[in-house]
C-alpha atoms as a PDB file:
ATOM      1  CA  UNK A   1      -1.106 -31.486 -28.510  1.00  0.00           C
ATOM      2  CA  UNK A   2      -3.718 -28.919 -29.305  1.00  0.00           C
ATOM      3  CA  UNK A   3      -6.660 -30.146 -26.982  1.00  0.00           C
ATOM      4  CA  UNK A   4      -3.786 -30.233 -24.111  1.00  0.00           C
ATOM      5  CA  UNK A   5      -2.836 -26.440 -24.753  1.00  0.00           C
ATOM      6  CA  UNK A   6      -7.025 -25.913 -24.876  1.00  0.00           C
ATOM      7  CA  UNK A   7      -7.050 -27.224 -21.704  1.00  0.00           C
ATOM      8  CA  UNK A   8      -4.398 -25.646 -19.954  1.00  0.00           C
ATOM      9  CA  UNK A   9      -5.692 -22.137 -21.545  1.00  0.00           C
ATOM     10  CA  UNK A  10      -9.441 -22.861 -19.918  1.00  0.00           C
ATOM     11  CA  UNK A  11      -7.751 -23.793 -16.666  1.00  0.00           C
ATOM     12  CA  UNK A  12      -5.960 -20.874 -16.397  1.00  0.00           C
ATOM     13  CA  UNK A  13      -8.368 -18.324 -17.428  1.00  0.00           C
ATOM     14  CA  UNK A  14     -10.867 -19.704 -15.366  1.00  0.00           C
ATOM     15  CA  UNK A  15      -8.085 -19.427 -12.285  1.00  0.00           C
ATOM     16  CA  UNK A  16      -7.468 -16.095 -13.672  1.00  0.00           C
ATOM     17  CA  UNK A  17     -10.824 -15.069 -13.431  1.00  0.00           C
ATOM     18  CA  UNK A  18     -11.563 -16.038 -10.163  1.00  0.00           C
ATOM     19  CA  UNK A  19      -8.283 -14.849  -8.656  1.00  0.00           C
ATOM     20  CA  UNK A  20      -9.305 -11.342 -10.029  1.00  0.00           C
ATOM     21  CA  UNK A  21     -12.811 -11.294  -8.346  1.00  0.00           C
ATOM     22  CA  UNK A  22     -11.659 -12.366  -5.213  1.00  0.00           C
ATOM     23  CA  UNK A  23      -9.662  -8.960  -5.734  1.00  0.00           C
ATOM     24  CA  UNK A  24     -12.483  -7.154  -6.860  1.00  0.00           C
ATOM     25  CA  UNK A  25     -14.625  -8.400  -3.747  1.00  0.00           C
ATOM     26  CA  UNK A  26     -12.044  -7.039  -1.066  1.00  0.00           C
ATOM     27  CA  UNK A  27     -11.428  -3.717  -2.712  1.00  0.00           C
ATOM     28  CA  UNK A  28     -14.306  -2.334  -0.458  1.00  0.00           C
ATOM     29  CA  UNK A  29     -17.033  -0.414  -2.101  1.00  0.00           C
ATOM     30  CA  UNK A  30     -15.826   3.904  -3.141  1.00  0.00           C
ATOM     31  CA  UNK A  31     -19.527   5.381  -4.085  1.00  0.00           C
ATOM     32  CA  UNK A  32     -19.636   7.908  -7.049  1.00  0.00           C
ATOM     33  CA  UNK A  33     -15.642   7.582  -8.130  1.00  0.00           C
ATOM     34  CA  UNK A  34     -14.467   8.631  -4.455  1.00  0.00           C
ATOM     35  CA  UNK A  35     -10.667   8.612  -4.355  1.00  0.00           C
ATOM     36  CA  UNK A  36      -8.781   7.219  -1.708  1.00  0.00           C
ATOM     37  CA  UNK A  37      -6.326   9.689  -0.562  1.00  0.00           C
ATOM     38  CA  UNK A  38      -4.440   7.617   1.652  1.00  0.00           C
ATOM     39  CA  UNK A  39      -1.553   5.231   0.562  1.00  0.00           C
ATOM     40  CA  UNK A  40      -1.444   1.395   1.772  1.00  0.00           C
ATOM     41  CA  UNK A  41       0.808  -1.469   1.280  1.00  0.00           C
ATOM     42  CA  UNK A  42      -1.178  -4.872   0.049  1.00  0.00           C
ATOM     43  CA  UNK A  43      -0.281  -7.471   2.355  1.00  0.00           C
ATOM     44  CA  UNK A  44      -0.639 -10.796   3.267  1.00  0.00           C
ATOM     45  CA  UNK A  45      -3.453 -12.621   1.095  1.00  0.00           C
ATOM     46  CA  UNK A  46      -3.970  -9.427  -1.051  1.00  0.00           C
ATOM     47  CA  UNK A  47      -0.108  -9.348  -1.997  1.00  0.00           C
ATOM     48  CA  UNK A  48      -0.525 -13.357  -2.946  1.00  0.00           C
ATOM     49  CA  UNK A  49      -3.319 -12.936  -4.971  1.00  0.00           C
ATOM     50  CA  UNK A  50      -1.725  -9.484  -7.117  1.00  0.00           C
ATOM     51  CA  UNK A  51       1.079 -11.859  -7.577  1.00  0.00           C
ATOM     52  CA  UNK A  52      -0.667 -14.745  -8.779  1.00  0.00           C
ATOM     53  CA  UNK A  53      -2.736 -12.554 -10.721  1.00  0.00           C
ATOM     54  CA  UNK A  54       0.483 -11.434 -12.878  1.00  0.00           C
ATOM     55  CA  UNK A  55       1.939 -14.755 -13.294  1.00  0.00           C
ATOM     56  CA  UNK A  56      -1.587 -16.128 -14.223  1.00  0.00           C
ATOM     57  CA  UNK A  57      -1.406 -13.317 -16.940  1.00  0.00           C
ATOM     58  CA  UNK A  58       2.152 -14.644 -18.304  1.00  0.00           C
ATOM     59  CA  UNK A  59       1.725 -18.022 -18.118  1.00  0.00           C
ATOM     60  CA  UNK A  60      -2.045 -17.904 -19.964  1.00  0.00           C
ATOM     61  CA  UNK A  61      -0.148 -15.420 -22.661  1.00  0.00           C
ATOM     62  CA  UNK A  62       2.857 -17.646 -22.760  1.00  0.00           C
ATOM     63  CA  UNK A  63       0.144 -20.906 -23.722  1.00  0.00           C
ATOM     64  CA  UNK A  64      -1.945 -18.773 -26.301  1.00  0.00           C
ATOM     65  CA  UNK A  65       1.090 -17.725 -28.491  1.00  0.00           C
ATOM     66  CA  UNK A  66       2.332 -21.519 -27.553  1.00  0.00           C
ATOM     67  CA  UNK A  67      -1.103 -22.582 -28.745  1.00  0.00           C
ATOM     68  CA  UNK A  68      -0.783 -20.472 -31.931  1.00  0.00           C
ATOM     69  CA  UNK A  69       2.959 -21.434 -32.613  1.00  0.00           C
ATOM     70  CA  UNK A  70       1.913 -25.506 -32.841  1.00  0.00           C
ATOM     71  CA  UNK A  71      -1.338 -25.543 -34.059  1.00  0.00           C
END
């Protein structure tokens, strides 16, 4: 039961991490701390991935104390 929560943990944090570069990549680039001062809406594939991005956080949270709890 252990090595199947291990596994489940890598898989998500490596989905995690590569859900939250692909954000990172198509953030555009703000030289020296520039603020944007105009508001936008995320859409489309930017909206998916935010989402996924927060149930990615629960669900690798939810296996970690799961982990803990039955180990």
């Amino acid at each position: 039961m252990e090595t199947v929560f291990s596994l489940i943990l890598m898989v998500t944090a490596i989905t995690l991490i590569a859900v939250l570069l692909l954000q990172a990549r198509g953030s555009g680039s703000s030289l020296f701390g520039e603020a944007s001062s105009t508001f936008r809406s995320r859409r489309g594939v930017e909206q998916l991935l935010f989402r996924l991005t927060i149930v990615l956080a629960f669900v690798f949270v939810g296996v970690a104390i799961a982990n803990v709890r039955f180990s």
